[in-house]
PDB file of N, CA and C in Angstrom:
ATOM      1  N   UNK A   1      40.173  57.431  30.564  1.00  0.00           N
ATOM      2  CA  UNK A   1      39.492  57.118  29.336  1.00  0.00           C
ATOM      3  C   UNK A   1      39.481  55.605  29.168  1.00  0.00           C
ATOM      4  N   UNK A   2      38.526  55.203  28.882  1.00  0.00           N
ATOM      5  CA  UNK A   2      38.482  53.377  28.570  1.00  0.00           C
ATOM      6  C   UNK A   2      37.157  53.701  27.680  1.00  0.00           C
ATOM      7  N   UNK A   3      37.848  52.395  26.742  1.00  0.00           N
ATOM      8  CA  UNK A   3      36.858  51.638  25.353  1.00  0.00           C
ATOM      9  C   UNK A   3      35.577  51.063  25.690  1.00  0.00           C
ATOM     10  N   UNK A   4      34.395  51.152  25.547  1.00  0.00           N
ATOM     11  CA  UNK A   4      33.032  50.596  26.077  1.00  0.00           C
ATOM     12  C   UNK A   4      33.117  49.687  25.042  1.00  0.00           C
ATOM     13  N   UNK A   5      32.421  48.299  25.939  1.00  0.00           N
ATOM     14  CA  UNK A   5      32.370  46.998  25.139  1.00  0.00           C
ATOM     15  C   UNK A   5      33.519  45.822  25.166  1.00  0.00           C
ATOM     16  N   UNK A   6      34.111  45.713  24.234  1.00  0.00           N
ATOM     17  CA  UNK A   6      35.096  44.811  24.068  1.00  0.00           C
ATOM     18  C   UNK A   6      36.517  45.510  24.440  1.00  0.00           C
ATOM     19  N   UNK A   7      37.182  45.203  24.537  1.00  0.00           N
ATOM     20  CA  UNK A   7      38.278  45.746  25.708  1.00  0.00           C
ATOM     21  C   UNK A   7      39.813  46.543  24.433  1.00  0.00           C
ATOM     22  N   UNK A   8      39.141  46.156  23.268  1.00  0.00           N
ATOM     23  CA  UNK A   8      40.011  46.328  22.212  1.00  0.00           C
ATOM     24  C   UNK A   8      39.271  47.653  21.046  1.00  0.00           C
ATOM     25  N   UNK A   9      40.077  47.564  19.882  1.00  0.00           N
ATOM     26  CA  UNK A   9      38.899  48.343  18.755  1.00  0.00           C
ATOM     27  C   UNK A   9      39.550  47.524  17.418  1.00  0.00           C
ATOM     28  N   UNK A  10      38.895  47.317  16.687  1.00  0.00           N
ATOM     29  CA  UNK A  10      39.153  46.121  16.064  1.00  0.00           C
ATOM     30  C   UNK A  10      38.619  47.519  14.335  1.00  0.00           C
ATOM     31  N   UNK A  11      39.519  46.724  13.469  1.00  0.00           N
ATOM     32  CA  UNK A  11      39.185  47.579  12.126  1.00  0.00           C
ATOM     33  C   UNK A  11      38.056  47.348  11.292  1.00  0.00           C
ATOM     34  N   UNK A  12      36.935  47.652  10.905  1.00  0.00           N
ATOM     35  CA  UNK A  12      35.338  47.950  10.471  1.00  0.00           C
ATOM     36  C   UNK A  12      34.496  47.837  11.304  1.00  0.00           C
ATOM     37  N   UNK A  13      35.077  48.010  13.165  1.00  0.00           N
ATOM     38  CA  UNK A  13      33.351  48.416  14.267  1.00  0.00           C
ATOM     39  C   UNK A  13      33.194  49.474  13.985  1.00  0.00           C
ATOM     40  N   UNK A  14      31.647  49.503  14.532  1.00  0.00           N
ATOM     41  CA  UNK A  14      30.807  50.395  13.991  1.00  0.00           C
ATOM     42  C   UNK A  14      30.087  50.513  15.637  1.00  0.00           C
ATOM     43  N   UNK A  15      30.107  51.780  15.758  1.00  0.00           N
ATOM     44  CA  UNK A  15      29.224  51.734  17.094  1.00  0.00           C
ATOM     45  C   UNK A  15      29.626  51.722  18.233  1.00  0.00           C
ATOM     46  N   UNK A  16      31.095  51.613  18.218  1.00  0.00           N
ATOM     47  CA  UNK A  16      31.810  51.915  19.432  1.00  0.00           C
ATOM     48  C   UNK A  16      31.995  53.593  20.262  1.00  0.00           C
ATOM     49  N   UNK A  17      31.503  53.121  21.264  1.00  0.00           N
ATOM     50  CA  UNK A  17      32.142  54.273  22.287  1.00  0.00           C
ATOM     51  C   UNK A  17      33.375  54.571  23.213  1.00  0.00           C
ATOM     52  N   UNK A  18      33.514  55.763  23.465  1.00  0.00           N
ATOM     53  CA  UNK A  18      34.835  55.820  24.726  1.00  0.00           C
ATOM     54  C   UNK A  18      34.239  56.486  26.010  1.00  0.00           C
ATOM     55  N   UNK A  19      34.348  55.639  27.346  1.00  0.00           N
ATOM     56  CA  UNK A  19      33.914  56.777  28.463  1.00  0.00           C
ATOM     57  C   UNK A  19      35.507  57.984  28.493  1.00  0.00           C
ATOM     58  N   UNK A  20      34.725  58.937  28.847  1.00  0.00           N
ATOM     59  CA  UNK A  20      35.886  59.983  28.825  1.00  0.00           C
ATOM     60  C   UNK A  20      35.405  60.514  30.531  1.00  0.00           C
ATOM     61  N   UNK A  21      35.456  60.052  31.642  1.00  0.00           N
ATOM     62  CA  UNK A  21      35.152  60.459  33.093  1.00  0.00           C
ATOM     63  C   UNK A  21      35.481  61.717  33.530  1.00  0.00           C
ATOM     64  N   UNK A  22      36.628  62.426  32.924  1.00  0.00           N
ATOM     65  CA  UNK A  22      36.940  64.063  32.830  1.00  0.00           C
ATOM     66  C   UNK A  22      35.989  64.771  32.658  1.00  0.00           C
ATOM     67  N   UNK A  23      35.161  65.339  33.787  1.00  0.00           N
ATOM     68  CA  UNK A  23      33.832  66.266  33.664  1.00  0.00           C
ATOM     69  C   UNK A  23      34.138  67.443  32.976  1.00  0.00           C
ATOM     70  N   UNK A  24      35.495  68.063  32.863  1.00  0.00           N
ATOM     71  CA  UNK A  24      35.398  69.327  32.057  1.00  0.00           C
ATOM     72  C   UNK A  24      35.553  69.181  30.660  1.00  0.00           C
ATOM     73  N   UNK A  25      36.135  67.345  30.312  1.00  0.00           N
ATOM     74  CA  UNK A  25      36.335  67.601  28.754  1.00  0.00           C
ATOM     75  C   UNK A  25      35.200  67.513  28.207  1.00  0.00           C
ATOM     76  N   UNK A  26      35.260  68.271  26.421  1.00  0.00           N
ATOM     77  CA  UNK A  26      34.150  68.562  26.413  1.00  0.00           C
ATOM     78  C   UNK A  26      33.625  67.973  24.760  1.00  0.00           C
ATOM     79  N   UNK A  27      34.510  67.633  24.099  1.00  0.00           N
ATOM     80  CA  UNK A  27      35.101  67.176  22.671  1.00  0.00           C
ATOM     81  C   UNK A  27      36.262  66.124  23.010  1.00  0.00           C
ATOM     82  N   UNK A  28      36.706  65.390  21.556  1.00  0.00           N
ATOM     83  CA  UNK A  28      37.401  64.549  21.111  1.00  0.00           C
ATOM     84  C   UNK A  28      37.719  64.515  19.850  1.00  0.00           C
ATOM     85  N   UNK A  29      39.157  65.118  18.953  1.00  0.00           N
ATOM     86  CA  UNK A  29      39.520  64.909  18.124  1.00  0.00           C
ATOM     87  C   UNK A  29      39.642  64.000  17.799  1.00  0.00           C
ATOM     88  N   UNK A  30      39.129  63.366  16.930  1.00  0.00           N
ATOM     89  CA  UNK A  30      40.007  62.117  16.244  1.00  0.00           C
ATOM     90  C   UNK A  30      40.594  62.214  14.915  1.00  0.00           C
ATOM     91  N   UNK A  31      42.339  62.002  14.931  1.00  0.00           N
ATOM     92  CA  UNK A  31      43.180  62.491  14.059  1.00  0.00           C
ATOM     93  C   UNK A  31      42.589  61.575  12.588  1.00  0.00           C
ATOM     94  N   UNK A  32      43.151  61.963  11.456  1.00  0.00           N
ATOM     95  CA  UNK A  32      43.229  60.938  10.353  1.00  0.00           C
ATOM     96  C   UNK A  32      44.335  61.535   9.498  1.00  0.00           C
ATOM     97  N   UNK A  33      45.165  60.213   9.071  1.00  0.00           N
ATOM     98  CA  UNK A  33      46.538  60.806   8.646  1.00  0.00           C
ATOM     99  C   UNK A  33      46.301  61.625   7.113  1.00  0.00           C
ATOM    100  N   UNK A  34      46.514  62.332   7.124  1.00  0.00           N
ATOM    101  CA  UNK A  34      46.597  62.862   5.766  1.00  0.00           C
ATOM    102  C   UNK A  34      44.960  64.017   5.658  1.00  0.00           C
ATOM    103  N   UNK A  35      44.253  64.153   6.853  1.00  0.00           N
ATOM    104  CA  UNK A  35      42.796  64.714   6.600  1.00  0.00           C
ATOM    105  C   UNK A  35      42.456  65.809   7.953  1.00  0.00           C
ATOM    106  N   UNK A  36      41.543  66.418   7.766  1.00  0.00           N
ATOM    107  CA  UNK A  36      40.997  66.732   8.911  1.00  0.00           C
ATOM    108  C   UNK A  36      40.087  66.095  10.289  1.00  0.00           C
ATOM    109  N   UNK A  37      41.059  65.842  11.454  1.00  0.00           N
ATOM    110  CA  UNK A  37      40.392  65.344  12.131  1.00  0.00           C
ATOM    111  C   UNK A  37      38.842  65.159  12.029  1.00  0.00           C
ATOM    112  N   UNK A  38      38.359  64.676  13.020  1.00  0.00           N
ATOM    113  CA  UNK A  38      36.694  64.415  13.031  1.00  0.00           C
ATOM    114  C   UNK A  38      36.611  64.779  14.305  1.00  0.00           C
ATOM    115  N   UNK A  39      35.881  65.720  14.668  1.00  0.00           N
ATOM    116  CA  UNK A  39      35.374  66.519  16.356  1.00  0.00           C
ATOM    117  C   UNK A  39      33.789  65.942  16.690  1.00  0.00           C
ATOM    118  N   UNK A  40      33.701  65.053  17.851  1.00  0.00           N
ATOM    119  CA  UNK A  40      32.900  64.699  18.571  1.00  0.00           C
ATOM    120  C   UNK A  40      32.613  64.896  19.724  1.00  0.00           C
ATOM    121  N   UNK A  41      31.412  65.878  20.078  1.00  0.00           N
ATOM    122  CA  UNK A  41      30.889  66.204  21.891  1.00  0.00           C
ATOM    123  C   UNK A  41      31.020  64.653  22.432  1.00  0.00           C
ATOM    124  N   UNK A  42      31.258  65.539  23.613  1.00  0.00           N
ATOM    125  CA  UNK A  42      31.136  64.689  24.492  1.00  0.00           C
ATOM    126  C   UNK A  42      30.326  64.767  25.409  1.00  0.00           C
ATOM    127  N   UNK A  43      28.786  63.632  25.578  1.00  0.00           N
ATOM    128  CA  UNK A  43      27.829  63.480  25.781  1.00  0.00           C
ATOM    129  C   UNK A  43      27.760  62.519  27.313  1.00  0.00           C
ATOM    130  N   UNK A  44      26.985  63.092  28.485  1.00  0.00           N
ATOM    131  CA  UNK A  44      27.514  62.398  30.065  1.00  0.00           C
ATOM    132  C   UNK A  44      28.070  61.424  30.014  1.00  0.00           C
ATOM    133  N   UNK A  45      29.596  61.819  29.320  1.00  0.00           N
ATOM    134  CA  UNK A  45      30.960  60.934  29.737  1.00  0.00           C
ATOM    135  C   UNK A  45      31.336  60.392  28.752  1.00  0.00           C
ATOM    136  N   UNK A  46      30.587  60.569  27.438  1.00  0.00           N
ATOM    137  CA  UNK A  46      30.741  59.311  26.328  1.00  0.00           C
ATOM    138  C   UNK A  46      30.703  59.841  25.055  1.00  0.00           C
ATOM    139  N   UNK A  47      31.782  59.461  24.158  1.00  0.00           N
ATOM    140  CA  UNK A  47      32.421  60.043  23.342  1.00  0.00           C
ATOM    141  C   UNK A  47      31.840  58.781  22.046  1.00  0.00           C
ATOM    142  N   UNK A  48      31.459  58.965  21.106  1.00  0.00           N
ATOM    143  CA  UNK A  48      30.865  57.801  19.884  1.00  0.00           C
ATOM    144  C   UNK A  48      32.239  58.232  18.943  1.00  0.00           C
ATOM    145  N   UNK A  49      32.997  56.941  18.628  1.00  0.00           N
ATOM    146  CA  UNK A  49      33.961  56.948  17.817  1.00  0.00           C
ATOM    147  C   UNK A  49      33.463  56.710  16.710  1.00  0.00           C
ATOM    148  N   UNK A  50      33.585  57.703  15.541  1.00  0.00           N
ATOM    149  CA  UNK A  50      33.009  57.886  14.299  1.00  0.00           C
ATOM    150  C   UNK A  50      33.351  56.465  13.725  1.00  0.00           C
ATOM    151  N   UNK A  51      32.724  55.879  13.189  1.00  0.00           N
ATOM    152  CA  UNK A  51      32.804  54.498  12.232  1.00  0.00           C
ATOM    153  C   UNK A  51      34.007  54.575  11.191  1.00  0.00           C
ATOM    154  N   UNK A  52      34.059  55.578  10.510  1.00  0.00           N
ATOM    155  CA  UNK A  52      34.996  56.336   9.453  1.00  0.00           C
ATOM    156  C   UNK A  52      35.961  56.257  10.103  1.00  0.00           C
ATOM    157  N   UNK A  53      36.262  56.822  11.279  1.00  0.00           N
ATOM    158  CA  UNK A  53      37.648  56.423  11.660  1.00  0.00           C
ATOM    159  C   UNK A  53      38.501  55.340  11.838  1.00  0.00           C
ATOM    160  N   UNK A  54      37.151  54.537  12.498  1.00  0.00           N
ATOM    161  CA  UNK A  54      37.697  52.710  12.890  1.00  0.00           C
ATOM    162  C   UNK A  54      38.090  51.879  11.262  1.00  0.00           C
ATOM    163  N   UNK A  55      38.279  52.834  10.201  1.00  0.00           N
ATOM    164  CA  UNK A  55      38.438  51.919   8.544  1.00  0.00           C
ATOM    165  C   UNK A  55      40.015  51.724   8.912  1.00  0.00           C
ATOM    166  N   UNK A  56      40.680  52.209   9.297  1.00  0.00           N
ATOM    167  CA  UNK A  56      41.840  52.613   9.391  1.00  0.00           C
ATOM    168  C   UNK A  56      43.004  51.924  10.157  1.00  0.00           C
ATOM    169  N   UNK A  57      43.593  50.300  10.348  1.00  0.00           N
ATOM    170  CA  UNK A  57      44.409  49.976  11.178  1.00  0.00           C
ATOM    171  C   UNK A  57      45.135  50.438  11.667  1.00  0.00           C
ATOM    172  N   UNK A  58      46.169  50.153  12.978  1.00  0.00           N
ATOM    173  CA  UNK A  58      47.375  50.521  13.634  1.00  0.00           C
ATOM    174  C   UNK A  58      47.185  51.437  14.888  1.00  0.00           C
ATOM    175  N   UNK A  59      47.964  52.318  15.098  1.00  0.00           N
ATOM    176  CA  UNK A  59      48.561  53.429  16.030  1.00  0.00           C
ATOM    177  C   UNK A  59      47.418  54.689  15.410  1.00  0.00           C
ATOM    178  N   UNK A  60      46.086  54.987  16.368  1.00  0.00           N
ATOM    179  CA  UNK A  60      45.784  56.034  15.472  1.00  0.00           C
ATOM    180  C   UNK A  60      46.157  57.017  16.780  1.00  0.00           C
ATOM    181  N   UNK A  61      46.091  58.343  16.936  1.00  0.00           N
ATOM    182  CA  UNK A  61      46.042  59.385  17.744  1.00  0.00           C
ATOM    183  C   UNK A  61      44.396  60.285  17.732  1.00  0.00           C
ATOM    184  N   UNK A  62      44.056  60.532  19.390  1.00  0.00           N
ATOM    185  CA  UNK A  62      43.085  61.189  19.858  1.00  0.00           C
ATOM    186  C   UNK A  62      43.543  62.196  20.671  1.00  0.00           C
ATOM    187  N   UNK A  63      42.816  63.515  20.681  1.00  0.00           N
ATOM    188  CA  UNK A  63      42.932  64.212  21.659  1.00  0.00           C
ATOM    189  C   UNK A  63      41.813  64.465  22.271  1.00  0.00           C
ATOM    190  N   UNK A  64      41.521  64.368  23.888  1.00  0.00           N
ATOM    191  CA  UNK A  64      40.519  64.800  24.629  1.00  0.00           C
ATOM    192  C   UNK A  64      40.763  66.257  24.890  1.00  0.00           C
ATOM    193  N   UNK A  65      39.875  67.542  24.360  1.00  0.00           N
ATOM    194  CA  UNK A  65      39.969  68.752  24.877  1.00  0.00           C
ATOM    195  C   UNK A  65      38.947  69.088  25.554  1.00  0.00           C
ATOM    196  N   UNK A  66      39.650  69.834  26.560  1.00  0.00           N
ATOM    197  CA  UNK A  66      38.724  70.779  27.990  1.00  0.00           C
ATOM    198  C   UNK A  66      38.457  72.002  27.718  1.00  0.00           C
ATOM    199  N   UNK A  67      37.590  72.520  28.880  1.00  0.00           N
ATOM    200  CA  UNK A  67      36.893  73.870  29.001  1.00  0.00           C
ATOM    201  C   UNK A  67      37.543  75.223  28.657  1.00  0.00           C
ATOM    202  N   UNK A  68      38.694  74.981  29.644  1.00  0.00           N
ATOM    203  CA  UNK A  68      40.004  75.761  29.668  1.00  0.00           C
ATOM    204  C   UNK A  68      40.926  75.848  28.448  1.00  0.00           C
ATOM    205  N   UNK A  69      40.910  74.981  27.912  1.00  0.00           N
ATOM    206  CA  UNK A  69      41.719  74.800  26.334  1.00  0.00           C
ATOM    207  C   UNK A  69      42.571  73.760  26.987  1.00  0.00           C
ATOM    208  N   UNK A  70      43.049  73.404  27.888  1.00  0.00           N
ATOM    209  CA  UNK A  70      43.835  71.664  27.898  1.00  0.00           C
ATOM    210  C   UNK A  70      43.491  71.143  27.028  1.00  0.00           C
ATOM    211  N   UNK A  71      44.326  70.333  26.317  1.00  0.00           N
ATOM    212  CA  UNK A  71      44.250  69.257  25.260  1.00  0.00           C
ATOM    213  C   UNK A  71      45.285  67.734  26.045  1.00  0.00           C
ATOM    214  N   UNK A  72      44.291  66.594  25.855  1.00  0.00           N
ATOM    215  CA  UNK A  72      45.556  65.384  26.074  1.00  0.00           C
ATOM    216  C   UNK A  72      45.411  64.737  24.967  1.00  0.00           C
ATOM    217  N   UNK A  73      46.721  64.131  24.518  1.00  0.00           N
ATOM    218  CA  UNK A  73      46.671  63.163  23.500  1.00  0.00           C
ATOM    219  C   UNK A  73      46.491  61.655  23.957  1.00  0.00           C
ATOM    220  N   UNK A  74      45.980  60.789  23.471  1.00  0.00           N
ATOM    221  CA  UNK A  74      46.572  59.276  23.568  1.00  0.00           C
ATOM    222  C   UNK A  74      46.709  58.661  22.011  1.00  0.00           C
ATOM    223  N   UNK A  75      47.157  57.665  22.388  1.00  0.00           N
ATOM    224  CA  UNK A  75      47.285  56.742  21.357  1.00  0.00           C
ATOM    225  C   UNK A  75      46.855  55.594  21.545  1.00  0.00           C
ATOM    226  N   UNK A  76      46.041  55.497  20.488  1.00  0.00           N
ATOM    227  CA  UNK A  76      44.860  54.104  20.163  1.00  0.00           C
ATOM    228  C   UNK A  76      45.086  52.856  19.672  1.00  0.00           C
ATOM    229  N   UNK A  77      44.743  51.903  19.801  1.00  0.00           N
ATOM    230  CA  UNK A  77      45.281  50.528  18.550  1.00  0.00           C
ATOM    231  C   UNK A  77      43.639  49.997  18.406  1.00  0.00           C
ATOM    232  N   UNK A  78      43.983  50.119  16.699  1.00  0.00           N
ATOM    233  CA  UNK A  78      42.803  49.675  15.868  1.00  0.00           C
ATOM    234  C   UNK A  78      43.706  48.376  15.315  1.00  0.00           C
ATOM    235  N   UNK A  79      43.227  47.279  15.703  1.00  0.00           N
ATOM    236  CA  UNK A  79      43.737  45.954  15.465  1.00  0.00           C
ATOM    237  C   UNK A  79      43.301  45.564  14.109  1.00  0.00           C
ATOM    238  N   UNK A  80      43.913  45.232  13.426  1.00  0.00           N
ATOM    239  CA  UNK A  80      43.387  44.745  11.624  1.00  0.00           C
ATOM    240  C   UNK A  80      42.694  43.337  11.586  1.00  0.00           C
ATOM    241  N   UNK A  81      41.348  43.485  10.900  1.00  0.00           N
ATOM    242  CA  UNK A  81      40.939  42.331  10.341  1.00  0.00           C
ATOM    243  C   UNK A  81      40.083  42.339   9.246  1.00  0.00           C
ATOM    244  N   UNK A  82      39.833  41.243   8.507  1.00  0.00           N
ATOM    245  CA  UNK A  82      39.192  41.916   6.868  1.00  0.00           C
ATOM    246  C   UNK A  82      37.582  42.097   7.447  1.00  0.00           C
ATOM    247  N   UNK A  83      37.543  43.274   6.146  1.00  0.00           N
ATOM    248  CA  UNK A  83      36.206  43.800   5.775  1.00  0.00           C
ATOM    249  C   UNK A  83      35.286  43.180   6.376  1.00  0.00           C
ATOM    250  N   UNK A  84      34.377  42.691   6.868  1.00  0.00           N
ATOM    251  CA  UNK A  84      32.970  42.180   7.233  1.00  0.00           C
ATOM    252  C   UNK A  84      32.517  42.714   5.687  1.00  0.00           C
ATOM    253  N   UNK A  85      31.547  40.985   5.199  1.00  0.00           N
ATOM    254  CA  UNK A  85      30.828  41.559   4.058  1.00  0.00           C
ATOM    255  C   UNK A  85      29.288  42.749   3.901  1.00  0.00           C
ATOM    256  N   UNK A  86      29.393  42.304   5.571  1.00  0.00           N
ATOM    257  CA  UNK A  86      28.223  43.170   5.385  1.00  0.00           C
ATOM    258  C   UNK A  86      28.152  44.645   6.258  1.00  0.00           C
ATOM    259  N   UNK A  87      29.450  45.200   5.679  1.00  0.00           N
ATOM    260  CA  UNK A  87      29.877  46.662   6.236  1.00  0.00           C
ATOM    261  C   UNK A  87      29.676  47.335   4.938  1.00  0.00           C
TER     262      UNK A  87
END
């Protein structure tokens, strides 16, 4: 799994993707503390990280799930910086 674009994820991008190269996974949870994840297909290889999620600094958690029901977790860093005024 690697971040498309800038090599980081920084707090209010918008528009970021993840290649996910695992041909059987097929989705991507993305956790939010206190909510119901957010479930995104995964489209030839590439996973669009919901904008809504990137509001959120620190340590977030993802799971890539497969065909079979495998699930992997990782852990993400959304680096903090203020608001953009025009978000």
């Amino acid at each position: 799994m690697k971040i498309r674009g800038l090599p980081y994820l920084y707090q209010w991008d918008k528009d970021r993707e993840l290649d996910v190269p695992d041909s059987d996974a097929v989705y991507v949870d993305f956790a939010k503390q206190g909510g119901e994840a957010i479930r995104v297909a995964i489209v030839d290889s590439i996973a669009t990280i919901p904008n809504s999620w990137l509001q959120t600094p620190g340590n977030q958690v993802i799971y890539v799930c497969y065909q079979n029901g495998t699930i992997k977790d990782y852990t993400v860093q959304i680096r903090s910086r203020p608001k953009p005024p025009d978000y």
